[in-house]
Structures are given as C-alpha cells and as structure tokens.
Protein backbone atom coordinates (compact mmCIF):
# COMPACT_ATOMS: atom_id res chain seq x y z
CA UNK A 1 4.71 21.24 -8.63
CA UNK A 2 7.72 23.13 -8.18
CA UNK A 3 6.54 25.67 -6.12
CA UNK A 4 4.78 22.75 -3.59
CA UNK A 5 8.70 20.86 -4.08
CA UNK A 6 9.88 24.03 -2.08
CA UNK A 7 7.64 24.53 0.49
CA UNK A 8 7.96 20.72 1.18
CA UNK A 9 11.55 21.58 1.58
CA UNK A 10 11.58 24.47 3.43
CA UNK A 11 9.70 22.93 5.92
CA UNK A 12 11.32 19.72 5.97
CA UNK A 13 14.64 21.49 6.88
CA UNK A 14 13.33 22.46 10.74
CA UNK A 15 13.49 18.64 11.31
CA UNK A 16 17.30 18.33 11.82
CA UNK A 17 18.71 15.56 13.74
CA UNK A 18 21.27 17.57 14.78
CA UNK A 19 19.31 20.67 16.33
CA UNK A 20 16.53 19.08 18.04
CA UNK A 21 16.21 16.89 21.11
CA UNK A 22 14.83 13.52 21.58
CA UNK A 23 11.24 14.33 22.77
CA UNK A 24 7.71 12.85 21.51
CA UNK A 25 6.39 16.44 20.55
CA UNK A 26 3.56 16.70 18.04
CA UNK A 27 4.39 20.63 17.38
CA UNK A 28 8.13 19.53 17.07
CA UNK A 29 7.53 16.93 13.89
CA UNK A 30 3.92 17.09 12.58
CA UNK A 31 4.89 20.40 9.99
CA UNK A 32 7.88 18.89 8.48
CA UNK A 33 7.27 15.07 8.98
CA UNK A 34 4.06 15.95 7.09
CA UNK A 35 5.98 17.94 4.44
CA UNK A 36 8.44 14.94 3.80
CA UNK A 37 5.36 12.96 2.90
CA UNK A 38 4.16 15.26 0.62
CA UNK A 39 7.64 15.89 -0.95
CA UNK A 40 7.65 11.96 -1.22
CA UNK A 41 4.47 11.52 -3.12
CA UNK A 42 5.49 14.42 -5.25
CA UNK A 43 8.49 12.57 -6.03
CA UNK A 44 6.83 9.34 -7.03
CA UNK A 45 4.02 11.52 -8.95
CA UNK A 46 6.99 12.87 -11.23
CA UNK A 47 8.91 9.07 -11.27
CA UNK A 48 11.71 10.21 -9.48
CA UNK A 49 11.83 7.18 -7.23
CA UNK A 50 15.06 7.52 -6.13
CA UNK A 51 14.48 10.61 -4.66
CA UNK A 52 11.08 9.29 -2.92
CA UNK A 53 13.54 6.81 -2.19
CA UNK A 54 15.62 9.31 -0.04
CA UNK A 55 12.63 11.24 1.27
CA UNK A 56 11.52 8.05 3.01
CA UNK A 57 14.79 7.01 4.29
CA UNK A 58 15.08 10.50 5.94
CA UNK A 59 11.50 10.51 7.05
CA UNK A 60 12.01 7.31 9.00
CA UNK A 61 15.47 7.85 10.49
CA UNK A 62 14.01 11.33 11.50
CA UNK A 63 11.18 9.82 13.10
CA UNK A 64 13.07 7.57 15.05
CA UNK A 65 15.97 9.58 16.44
CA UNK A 66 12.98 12.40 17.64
CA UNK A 67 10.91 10.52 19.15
CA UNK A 68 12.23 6.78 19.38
CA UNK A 69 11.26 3.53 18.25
CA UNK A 70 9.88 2.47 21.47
CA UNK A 71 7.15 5.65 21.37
CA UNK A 72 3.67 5.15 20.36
CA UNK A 73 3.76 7.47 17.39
CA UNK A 74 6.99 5.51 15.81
CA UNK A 75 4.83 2.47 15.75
CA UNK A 76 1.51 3.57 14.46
CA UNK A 77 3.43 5.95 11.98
CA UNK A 78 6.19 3.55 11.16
CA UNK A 79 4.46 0.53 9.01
CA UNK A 80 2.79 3.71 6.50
CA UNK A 81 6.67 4.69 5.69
CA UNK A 82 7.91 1.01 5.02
CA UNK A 83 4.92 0.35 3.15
CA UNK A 84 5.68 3.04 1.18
CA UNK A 85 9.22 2.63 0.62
CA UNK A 86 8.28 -0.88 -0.28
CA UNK A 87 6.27 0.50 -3.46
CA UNK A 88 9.07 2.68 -4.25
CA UNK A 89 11.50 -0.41 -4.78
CA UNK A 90 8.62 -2.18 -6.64
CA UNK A 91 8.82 0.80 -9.20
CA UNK A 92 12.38 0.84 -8.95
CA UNK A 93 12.32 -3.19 -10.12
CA UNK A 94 13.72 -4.19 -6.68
CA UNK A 95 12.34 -6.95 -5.52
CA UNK A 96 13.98 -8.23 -2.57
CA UNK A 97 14.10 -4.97 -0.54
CA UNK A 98 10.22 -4.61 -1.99
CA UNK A 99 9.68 -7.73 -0.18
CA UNK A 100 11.58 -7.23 2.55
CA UNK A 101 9.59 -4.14 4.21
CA UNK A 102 6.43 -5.21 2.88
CA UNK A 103 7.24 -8.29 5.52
CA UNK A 104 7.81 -5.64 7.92
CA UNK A 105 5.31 -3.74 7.14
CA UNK A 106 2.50 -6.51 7.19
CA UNK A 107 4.14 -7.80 10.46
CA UNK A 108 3.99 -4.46 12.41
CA UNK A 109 0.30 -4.20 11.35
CA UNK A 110 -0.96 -7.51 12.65
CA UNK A 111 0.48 -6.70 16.13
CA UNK A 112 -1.41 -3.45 16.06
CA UNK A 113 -4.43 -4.84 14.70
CA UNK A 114 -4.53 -7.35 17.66
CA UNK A 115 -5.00 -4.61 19.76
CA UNK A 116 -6.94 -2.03 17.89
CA UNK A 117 -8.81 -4.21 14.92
CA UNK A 118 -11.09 -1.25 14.26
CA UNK A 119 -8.07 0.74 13.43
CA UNK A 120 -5.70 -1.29 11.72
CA UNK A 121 -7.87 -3.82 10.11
CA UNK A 122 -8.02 -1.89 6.67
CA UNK A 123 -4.63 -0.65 7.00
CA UNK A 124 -3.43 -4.39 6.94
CA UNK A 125 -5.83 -5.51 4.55
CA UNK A 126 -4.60 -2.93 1.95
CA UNK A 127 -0.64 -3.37 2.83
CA UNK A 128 -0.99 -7.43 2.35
CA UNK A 129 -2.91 -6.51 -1.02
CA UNK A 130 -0.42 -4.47 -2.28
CA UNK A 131 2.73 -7.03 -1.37
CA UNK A 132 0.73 -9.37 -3.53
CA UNK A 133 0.22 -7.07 -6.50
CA UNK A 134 3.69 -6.43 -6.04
CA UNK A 135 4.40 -10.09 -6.03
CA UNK A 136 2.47 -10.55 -8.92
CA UNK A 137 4.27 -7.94 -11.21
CA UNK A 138 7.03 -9.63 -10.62
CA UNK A 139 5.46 -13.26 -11.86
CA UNK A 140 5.84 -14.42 -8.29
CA UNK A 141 1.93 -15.93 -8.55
CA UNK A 142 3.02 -19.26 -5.92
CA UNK A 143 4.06 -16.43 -3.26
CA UNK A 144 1.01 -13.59 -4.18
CA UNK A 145 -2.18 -15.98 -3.94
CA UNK A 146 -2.04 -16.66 -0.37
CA UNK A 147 -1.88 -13.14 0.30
CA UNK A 148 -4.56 -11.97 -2.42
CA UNK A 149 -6.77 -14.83 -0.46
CA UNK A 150 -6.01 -13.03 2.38
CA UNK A 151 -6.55 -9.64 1.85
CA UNK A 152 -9.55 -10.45 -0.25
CA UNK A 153 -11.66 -11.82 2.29
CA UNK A 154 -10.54 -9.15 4.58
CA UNK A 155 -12.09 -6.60 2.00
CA UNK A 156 -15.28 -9.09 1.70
CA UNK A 157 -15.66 -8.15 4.96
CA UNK A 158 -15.15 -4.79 5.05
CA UNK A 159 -17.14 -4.09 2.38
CA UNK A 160 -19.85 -5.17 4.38
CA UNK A 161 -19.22 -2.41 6.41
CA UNK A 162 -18.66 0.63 4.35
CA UNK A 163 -18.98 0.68 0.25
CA UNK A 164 -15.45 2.16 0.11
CA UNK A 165 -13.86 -1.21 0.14
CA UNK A 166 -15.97 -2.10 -2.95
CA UNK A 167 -12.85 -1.26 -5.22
CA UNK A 168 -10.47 -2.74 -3.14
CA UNK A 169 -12.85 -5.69 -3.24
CA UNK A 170 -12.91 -5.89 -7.36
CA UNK A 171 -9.15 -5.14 -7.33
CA UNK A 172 -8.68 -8.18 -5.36
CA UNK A 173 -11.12 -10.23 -6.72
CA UNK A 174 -9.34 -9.65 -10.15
CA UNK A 175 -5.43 -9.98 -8.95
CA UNK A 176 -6.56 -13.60 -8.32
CA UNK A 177 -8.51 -14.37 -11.46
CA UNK A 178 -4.79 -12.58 -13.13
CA UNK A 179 -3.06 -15.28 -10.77
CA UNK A 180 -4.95 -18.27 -11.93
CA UNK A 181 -4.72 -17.31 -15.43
CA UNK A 182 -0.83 -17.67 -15.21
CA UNK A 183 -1.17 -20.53 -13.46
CA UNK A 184 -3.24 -22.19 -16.34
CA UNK A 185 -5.96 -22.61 -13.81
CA UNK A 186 -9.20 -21.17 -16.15
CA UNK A 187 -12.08 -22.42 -13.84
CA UNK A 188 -10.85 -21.08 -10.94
CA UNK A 189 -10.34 -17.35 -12.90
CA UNK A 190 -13.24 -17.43 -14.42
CA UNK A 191 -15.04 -17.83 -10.89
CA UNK A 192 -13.40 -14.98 -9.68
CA UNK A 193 -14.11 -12.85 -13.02
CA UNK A 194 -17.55 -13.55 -12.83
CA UNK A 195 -18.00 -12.42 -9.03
CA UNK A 196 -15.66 -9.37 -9.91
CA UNK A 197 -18.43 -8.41 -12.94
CA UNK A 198 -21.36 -8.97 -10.61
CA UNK A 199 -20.22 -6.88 -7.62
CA UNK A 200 -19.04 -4.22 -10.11
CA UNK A 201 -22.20 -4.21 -12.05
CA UNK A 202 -24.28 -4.08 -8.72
CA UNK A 203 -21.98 -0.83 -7.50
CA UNK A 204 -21.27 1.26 -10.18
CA UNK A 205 -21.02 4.29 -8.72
CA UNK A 206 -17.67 2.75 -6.82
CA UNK A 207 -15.99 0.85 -9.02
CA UNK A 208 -14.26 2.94 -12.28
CA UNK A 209 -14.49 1.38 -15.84
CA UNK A 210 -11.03 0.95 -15.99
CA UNK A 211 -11.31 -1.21 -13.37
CA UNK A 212 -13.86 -2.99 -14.56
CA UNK A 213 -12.37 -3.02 -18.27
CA UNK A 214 -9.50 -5.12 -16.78
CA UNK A 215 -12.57 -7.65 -15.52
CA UNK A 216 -13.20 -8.06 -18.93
CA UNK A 217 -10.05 -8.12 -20.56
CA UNK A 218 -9.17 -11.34 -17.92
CA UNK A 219 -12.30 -12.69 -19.16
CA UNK A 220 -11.09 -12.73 -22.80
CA UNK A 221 -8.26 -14.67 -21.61
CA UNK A 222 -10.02 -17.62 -20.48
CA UNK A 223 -13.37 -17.47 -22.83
CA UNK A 224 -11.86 -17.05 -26.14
C-alpha cells in the first residue's frame, strides 16, 4: 500500500495550480487527477478519512481551476467527487455536510441524466441509494424512504436490463424492509424481505450470502 501511496503522490504533484494554465487538456490532468482518486480510495481503504477528506478537496479545486466549472469534463467528472466526499463525511459521522453534497450530487445527476439517460441513469440511481443508506445510518428513516423508493425502482428497472443491478436491487429492497422495521411497520418489511429472498434465491450467482444473510436476519426481526 505504501509503495502505491507514493506513486499516487508523485504523480499527483504535476497537477499544481500554480504551474499550469487554465486549458481543458486530457494529457494535462488524466495521470494525476487519476492518481488523486486512487490515493483517495487508498485513504478510505486504510480509514484515514480525513486524509481522503483532503485528497477530494484538492481533486475538485484542481479540477476546477484547470479546466473550469463551465467545461464539459468538470460536470460529468464533478458529481463522482461530491459523491464521494459525501461518503467520506458519512464515515467521519458528519451528517450535514454528508447531506449536503449528496444534494448536490443527486442534483447534478438528474440534469445530466435528462440529457444522456443511458449514461447517467445508473450513476443517479446508485448516488440517491447511497444518500439513503447514509440517511438511514444515521436513524433518519422519514428522510431515507423516499429516496430508497426511488432508487429502488430505478434498479427494478435496470435490472431488467443487465443482471449487474441484481445486488443493487436486493440492497435496496432490504434498506427499506430495515426502514419499516424502525418504523414499527412489520407488513410492509416483511413484503419487501420476502421479494428480497425470492430475487436472491432466483440469482445466486449475483447476489453474495452476506447479502442475503442480512435478508434473513431482517426477517427474524419481524417473524419472531
């Protein structure tokens, strides 16, 4: 890891704000924008959120000084890096500034996926699923079921499409049997338990047991 740590360094240093001019240039950012990202996830692999914390910060005000918010890149690139920095507040217990560019985050996306649906569609699906998980860690169940509702019959539909969403499908399908359960709402879980077992027994292959060991664990809570 150390080793990697370096080279993410090393490379991150020929993106200075100070040295380079203000031109959209793929060759100029994609190396050490790329290695930031890296260094980031690194960072959060080890729990050092507070230096993902700074990684992202950099990353973003990088970004936009090199090739400006108004450029094409900034926005496609841009709601990835808040997303991002939202989870790293989440794990740093934060929840307002989690919130906060989550919101941005989910915002950004639904403009894009106005225009380019095929492109986006997922991306927004799995940013407004993981503002509600966040929500939900942080008992906020009132705020997180309209947006598990949300993204889960986004991922009903793309699941349609391509198997991969299976797993986001279960995930989903589960955050809102969680919900209900703290909401003292045990019909409504168990629905949601019950589809989560069947789609998970009917694509095994996709779906991990720990995944589906949570399933059952929910179901414990409301059939004793």
């Amino acid at each position: 890891a150390k080793e990697i740590i370096d080279d993410a360094l090393r490379l991150s240093k020929y993106l200075t704000i100070n040295d380079m001019p203000r031109k959209d240039s793929l060759e100029l950012i994609n190396a050490p924008t790329n290695a930031l990202s890296v260094l980031a996830i690194i960072y959060i692999a080890l729990n050092q959120f507070d230096k993902a914390e700074s990684v992202y910060l950099e990353l973003i005000e990088k970004m936009e000084y090199i090739v400006g918010k108004d450029s094409e890149r900034y926005i496609k690139e841009f709601p990835t890096y808040l997303s991002s920095l939202a989870g790293v507040y989440a794990e740093k217990n934060n929840y307002l500034k989690s919130l906060k560019y989550y919101n941005q985050a989910i915002n950004i996306l639904k403009e894009l996926n106005l225009k380019e649906p095929h492109a986006y569609y997922p991306k927004l699906a799995t940013t407004i699923s993981s503002c509600a998980t966040m929500l939900n860690y942080f008992d906020n169940w009132n705020q997180a079921e309209p947006l598990v509702k949300e993204s889960l019959e986004m991922f009903r539909l793309l699941s349609t499409f391509d198997n991969y969403y299976i797993v986001n499908l279960v995930f989903d399908l589960n955050l809102m049997a969680n919900i209900y359960v703290n909401t003292n709402r045990p019909i409504d879980a168990l629905k949601f338990i019950n589809e989560a077992l069947i789609v998970a027994h009917e694509n095994k292959s996709f779906v991990s047991q720990t995944l589906s060991d949570y399933t059952y664990e929910l179901l414990s809570n409301v059939v004793p």
